[in-house]
C-alpha atoms as a PDB file:
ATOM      1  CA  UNK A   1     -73.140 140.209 -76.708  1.00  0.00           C
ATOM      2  CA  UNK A   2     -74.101 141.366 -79.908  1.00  0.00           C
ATOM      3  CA  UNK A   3     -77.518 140.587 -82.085  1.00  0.00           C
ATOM      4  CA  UNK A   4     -78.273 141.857 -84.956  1.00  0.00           C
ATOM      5  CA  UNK A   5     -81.763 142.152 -86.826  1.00  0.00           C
ATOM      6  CA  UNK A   6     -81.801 140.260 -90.373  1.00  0.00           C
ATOM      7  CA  UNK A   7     -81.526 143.763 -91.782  1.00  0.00           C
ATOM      8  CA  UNK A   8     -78.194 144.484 -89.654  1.00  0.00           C
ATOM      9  CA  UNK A   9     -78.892 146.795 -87.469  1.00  0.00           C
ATOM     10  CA  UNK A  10     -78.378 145.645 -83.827  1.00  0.00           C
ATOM     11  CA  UNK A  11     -80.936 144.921 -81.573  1.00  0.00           C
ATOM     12  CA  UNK A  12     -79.355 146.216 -78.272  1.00  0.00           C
ATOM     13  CA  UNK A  13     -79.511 149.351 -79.832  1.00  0.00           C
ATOM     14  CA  UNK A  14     -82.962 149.685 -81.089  1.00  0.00           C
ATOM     15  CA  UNK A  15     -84.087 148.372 -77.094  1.00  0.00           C
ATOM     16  CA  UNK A  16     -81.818 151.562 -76.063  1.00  0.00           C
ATOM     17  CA  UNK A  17     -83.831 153.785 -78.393  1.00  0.00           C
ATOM     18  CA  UNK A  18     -86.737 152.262 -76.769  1.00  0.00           C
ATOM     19  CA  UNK A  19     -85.812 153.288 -73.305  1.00  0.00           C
ATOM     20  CA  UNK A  20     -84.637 150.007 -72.403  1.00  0.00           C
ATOM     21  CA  UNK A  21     -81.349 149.684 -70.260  1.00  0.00           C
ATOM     22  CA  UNK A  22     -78.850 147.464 -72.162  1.00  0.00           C
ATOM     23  CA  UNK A  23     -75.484 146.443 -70.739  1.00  0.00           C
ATOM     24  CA  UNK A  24     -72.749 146.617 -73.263  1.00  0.00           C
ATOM     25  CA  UNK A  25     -70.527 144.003 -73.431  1.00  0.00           C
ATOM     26  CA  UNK A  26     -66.886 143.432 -74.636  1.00  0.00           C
ATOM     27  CA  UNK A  27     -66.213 141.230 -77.305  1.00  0.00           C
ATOM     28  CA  UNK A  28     -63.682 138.461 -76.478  1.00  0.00           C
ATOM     29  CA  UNK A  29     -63.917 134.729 -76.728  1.00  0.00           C
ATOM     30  CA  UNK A  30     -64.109 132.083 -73.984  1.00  0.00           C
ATOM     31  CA  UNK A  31     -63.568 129.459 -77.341  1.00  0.00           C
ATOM     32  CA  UNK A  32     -61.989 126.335 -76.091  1.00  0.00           C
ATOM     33  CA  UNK A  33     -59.536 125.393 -79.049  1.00  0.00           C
ATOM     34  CA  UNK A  34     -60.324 121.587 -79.888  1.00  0.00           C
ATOM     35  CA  UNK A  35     -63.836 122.030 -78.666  1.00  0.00           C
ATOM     36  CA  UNK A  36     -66.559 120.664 -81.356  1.00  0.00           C
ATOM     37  CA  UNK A  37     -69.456 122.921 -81.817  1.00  0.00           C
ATOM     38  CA  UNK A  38     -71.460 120.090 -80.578  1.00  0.00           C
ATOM     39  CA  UNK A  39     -69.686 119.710 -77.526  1.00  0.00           C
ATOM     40  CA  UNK A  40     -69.778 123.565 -76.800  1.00  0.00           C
ATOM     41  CA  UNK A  41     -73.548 123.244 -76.823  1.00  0.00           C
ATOM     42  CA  UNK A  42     -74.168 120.873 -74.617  1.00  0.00           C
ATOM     43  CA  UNK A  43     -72.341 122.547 -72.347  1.00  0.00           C
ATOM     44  CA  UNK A  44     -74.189 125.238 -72.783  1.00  0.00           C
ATOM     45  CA  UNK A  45     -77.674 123.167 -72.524  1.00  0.00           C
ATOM     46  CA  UNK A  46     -76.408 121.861 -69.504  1.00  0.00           C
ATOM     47  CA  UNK A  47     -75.894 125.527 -68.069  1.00  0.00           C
ATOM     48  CA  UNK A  48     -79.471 126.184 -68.768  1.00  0.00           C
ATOM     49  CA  UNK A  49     -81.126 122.967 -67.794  1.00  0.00           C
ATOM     50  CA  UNK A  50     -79.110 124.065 -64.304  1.00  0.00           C
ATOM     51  CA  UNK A  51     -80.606 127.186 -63.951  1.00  0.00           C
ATOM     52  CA  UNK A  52     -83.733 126.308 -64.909  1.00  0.00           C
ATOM     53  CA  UNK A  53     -84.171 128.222 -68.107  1.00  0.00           C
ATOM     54  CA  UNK A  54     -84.737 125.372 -70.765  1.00  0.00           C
ATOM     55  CA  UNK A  55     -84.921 122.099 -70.997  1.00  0.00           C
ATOM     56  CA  UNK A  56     -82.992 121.293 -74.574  1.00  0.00           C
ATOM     57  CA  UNK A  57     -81.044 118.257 -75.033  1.00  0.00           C
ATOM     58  CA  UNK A  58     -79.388 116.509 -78.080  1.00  0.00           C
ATOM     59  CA  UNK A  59     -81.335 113.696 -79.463  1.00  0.00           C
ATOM     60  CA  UNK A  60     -79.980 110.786 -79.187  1.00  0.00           C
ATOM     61  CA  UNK A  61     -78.549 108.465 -82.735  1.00  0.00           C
ATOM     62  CA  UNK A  62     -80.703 105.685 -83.616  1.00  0.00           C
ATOM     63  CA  UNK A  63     -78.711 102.882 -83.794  1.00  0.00           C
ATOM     64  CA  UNK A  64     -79.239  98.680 -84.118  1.00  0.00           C
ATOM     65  CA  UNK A  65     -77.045  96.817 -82.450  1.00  0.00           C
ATOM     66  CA  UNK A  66     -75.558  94.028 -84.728  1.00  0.00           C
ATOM     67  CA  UNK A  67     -72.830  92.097 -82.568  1.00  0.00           C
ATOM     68  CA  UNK A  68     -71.143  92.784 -79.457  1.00  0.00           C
ATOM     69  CA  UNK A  69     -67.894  91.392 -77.990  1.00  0.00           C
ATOM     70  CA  UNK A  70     -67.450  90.663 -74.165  1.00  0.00           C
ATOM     71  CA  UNK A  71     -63.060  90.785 -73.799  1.00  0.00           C
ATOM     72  CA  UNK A  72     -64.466  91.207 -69.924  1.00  0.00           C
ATOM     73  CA  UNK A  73     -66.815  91.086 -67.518  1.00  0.00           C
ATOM     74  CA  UNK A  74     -67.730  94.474 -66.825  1.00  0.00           C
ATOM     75  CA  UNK A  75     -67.214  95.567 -70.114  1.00  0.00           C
ATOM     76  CA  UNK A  76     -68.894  94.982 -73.620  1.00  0.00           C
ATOM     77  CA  UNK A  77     -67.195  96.664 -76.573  1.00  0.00           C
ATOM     78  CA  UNK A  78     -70.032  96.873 -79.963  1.00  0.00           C
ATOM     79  CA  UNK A  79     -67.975  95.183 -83.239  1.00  0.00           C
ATOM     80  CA  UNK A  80     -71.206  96.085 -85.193  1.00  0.00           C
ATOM     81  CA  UNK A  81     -73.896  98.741 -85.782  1.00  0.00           C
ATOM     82  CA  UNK A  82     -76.123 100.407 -88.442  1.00  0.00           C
ATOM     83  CA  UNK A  83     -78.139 103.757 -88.053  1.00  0.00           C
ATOM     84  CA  UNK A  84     -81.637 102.451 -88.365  1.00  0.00           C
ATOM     85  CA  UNK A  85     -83.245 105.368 -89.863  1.00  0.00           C
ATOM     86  CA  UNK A  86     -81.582 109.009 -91.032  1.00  0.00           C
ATOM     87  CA  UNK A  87     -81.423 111.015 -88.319  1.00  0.00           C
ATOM     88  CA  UNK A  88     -83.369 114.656 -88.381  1.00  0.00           C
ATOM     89  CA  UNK A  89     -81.730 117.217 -86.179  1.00  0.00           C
ATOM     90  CA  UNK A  90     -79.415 117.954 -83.389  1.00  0.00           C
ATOM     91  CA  UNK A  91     -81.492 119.481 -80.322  1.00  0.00           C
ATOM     92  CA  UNK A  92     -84.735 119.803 -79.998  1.00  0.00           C
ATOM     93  CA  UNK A  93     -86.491 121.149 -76.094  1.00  0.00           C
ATOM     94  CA  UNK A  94     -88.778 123.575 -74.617  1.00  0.00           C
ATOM     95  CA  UNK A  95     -88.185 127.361 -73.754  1.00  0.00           C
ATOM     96  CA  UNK A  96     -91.013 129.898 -72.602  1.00  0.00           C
ATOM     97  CA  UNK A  97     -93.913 127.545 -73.885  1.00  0.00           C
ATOM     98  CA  UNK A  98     -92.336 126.705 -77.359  1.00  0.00           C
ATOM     99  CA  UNK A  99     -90.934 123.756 -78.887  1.00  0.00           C
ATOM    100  CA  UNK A 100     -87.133 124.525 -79.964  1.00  0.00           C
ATOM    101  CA  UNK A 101     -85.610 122.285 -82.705  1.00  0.00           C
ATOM    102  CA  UNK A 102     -82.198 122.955 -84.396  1.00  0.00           C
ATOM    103  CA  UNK A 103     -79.465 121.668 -86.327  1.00  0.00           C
ATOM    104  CA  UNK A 104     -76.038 122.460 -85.604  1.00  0.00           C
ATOM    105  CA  UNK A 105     -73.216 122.218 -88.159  1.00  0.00           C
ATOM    106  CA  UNK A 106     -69.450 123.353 -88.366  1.00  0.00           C
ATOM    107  CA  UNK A 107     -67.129 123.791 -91.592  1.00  0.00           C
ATOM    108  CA  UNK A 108     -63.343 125.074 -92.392  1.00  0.00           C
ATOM    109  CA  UNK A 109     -64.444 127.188 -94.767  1.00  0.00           C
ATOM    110  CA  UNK A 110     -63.404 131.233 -93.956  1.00  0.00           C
ATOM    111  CA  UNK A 111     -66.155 132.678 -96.692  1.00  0.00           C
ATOM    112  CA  UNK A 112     -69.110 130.447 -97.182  1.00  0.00           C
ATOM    113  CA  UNK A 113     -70.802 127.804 -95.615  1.00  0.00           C
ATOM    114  CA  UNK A 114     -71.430 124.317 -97.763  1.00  0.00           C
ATOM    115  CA  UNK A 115     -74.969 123.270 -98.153  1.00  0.00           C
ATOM    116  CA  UNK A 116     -74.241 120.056 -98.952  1.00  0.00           C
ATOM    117  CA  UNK A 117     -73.666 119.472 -94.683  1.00  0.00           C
ATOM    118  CA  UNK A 118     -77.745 119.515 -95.179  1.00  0.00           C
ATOM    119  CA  UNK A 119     -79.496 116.510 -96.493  1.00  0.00           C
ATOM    120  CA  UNK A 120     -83.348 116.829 -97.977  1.00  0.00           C
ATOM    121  CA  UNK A 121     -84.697 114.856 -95.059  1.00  0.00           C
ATOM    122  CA  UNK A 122     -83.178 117.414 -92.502  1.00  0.00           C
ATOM    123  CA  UNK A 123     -84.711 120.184 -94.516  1.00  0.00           C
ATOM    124  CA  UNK A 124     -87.878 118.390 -94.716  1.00  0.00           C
ATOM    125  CA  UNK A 125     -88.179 117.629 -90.732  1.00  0.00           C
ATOM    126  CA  UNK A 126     -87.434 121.431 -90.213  1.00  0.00           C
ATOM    127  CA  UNK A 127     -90.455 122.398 -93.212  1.00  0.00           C
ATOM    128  CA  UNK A 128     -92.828 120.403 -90.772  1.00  0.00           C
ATOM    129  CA  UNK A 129     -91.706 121.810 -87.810  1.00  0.00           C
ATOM    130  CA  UNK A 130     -92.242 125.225 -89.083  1.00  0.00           C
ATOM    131  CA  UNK A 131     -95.718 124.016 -89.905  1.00  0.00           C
ATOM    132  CA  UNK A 132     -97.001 123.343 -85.857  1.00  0.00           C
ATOM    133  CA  UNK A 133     -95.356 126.536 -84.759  1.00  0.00           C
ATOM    134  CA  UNK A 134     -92.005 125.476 -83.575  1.00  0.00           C
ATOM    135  CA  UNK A 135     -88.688 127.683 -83.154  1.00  0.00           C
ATOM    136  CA  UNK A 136     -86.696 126.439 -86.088  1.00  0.00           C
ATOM    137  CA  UNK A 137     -83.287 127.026 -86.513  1.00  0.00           C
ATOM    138  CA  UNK A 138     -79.595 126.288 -87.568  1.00  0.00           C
ATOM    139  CA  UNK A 139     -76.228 127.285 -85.671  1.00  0.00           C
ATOM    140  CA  UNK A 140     -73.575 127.855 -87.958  1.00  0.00           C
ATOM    141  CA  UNK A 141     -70.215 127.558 -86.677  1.00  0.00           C
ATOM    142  CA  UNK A 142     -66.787 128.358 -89.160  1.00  0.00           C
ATOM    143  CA  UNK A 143     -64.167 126.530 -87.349  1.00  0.00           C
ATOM    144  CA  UNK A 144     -61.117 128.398 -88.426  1.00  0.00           C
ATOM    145  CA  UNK A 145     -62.256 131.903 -87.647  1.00  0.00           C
ATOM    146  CA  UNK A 146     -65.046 130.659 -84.309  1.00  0.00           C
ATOM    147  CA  UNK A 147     -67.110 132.849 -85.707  1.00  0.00           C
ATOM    148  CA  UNK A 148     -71.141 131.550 -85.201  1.00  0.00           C
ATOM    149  CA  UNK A 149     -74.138 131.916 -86.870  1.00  0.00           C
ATOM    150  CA  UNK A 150     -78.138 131.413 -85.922  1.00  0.00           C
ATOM    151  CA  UNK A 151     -80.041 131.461 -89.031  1.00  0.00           C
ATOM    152  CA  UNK A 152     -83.881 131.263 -88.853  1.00  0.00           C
ATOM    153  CA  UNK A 153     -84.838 127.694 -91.048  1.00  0.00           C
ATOM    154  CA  UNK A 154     -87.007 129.640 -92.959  1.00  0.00           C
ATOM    155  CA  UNK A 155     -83.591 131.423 -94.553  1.00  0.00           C
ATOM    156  CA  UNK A 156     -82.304 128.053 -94.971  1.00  0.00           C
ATOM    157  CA  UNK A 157     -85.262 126.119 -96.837  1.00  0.00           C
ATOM    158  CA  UNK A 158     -84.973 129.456 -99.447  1.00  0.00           C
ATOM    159  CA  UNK A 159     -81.152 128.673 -99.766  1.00  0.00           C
ATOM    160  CA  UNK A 160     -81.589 125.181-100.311  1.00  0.00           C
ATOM    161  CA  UNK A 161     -84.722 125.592-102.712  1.00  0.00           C
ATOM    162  CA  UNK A 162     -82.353 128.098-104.588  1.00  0.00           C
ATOM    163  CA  UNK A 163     -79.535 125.920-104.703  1.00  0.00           C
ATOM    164  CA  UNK A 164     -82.215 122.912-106.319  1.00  0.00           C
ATOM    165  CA  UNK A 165     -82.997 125.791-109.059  1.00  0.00           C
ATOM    166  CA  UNK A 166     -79.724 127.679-109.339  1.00  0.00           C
ATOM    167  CA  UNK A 167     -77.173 125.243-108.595  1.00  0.00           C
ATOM    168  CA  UNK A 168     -75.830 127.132-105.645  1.00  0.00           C
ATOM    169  CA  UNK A 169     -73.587 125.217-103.496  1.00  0.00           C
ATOM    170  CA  UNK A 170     -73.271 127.146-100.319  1.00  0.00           C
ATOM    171  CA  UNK A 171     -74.188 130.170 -98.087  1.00  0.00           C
ATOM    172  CA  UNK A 172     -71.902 133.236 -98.781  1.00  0.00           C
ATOM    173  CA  UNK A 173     -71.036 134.321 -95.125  1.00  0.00           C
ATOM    174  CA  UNK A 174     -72.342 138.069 -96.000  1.00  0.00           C
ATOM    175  CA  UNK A 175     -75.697 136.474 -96.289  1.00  0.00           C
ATOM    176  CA  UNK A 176     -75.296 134.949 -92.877  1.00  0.00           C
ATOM    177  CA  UNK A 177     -74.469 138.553 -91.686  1.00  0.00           C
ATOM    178  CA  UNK A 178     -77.055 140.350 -93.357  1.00  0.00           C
ATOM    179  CA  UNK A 179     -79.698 137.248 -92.458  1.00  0.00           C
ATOM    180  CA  UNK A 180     -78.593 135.752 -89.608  1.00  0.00           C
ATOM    181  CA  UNK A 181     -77.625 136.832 -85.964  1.00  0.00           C
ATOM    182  CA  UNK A 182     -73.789 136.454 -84.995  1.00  0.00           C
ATOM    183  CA  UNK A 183     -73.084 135.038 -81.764  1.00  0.00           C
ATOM    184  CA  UNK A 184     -70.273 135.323 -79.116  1.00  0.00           C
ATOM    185  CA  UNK A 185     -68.673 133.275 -76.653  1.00  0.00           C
ATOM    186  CA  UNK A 186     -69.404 133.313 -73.163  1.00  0.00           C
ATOM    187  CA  UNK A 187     -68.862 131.968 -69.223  1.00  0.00           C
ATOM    188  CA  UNK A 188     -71.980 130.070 -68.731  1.00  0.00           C
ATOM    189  CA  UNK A 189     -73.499 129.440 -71.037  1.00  0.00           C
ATOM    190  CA  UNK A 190     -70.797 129.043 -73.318  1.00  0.00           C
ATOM    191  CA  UNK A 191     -72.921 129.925 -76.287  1.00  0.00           C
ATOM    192  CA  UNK A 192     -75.927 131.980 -75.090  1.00  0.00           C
ATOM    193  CA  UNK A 193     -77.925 131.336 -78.374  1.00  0.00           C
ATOM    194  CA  UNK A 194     -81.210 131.787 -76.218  1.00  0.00           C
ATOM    195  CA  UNK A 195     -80.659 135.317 -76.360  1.00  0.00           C
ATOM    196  CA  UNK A 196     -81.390 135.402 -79.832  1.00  0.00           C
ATOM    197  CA  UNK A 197     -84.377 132.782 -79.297  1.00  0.00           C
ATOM    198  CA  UNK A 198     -85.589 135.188 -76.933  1.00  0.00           C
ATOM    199  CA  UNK A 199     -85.916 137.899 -80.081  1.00  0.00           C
ATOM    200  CA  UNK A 200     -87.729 135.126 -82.478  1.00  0.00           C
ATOM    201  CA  UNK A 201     -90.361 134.118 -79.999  1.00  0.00           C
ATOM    202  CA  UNK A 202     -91.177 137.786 -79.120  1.00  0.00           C
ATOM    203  CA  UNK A 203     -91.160 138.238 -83.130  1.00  0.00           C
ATOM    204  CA  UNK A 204     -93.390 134.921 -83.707  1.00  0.00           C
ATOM    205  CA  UNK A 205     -96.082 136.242 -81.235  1.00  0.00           C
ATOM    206  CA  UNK A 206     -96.374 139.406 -82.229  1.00  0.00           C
ATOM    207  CA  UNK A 207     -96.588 137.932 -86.241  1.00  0.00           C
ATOM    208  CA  UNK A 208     -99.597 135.443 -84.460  1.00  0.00           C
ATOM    209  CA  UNK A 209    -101.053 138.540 -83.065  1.00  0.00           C
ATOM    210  CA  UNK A 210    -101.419 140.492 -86.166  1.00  0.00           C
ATOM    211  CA  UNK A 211    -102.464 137.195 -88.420  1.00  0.00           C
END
């Protein structure tokens, strides 16, 4: 798998220059066509809740109950429900001693991605996060290519501050290349984003360190 610094060069090969044995790996996808992003994240918190490498789960809708029909028994089908508040993000969890908590979000578009598939209170939850030390990120998935993104939230809050001054509308996907870290498909998990997380905690205690 592939990871790339912000500045594009890749980060398997700096650890090589460094002495460090990488193994290089092919690039091919294990995409399931008609899987959601969301769905192909689970499965891949599941695969590392099972080994034991993070805990990470989606959080769960909040939702109010309005009225409920009973055509049986056993079964109870809801006729009626509200969200009760605006939901924040996706995932949140623990991994090596930090607090994780990301968004994920998919579009159709081949050459940019939409920043209106962000609301202010999203980017706000993600400001405060940053705040207590947590990992913060987005995954970025374009639907018609299955081509995936992590971007850092920092990156993010900038775009969306620009967009507030500038009018910008979306994330050209050269900026996600040269800012983000492309992903790739794999067995289990099906997308090993840790691998990246693994780079931005070693990065956020050495930044701690020299603070």
């Amino acid at each position: 798998m592939a990871i790339k610094y912000p500045n594009g060069k890749s980060y398997f090969h700096n650890a090589e220059k460094q002495g460090k044995k990488q193994t290089k790996k092919k690039d091919f996808s294990f995409s399931k066509r008609g899987m959601t992003l969301e769905e192909e994240l689970n499965e891949s918190n599941d695969s590392y809740l099972a080994f034991e490498r993070a805990v990470i789960h989606k959080k769960p809708t909040p939702i109010q109950i309005v009225s409920v029909d009973y055509p049986k028994r056993s079964a109870a089908v809801i006729k009626e429900a509200y969200f009760r508040q605006a939901s924040t993000t996706d995932y949140n969890g623990v991994y090596r001693g930090f607090y994780l908590d990301f968004e994920a979000k998919e579009t159709k578009n081949k050459l940019s991605f939409p920043l209106k598939n962000f609301h202010q209170h999203q980017i706000t939850h993600m400001q405060q996060c940053l705040k207590q030390g947590a990992i913060c990120f987005v995954v970025l998935r374009f639907s018609t290519t299955d081509q995936i993104f992590l971007l850092e939230a920092a990156f993010l809050i900038d775009y969306w501050e620009n967009q507030m001054k500038e009018g910008r509308k979306s994330i050209p996907i050269s900026e996600l290349e040269k800012n983000g870290y492309k992903l790739y498909y794999g067995l289990s998990p099906r997308i090993p984003y840790l691998d990246v997380v693994d780079h931005l905690i070693d990065k956020a205690r050495s930044e701690k360190q020299n603070q």
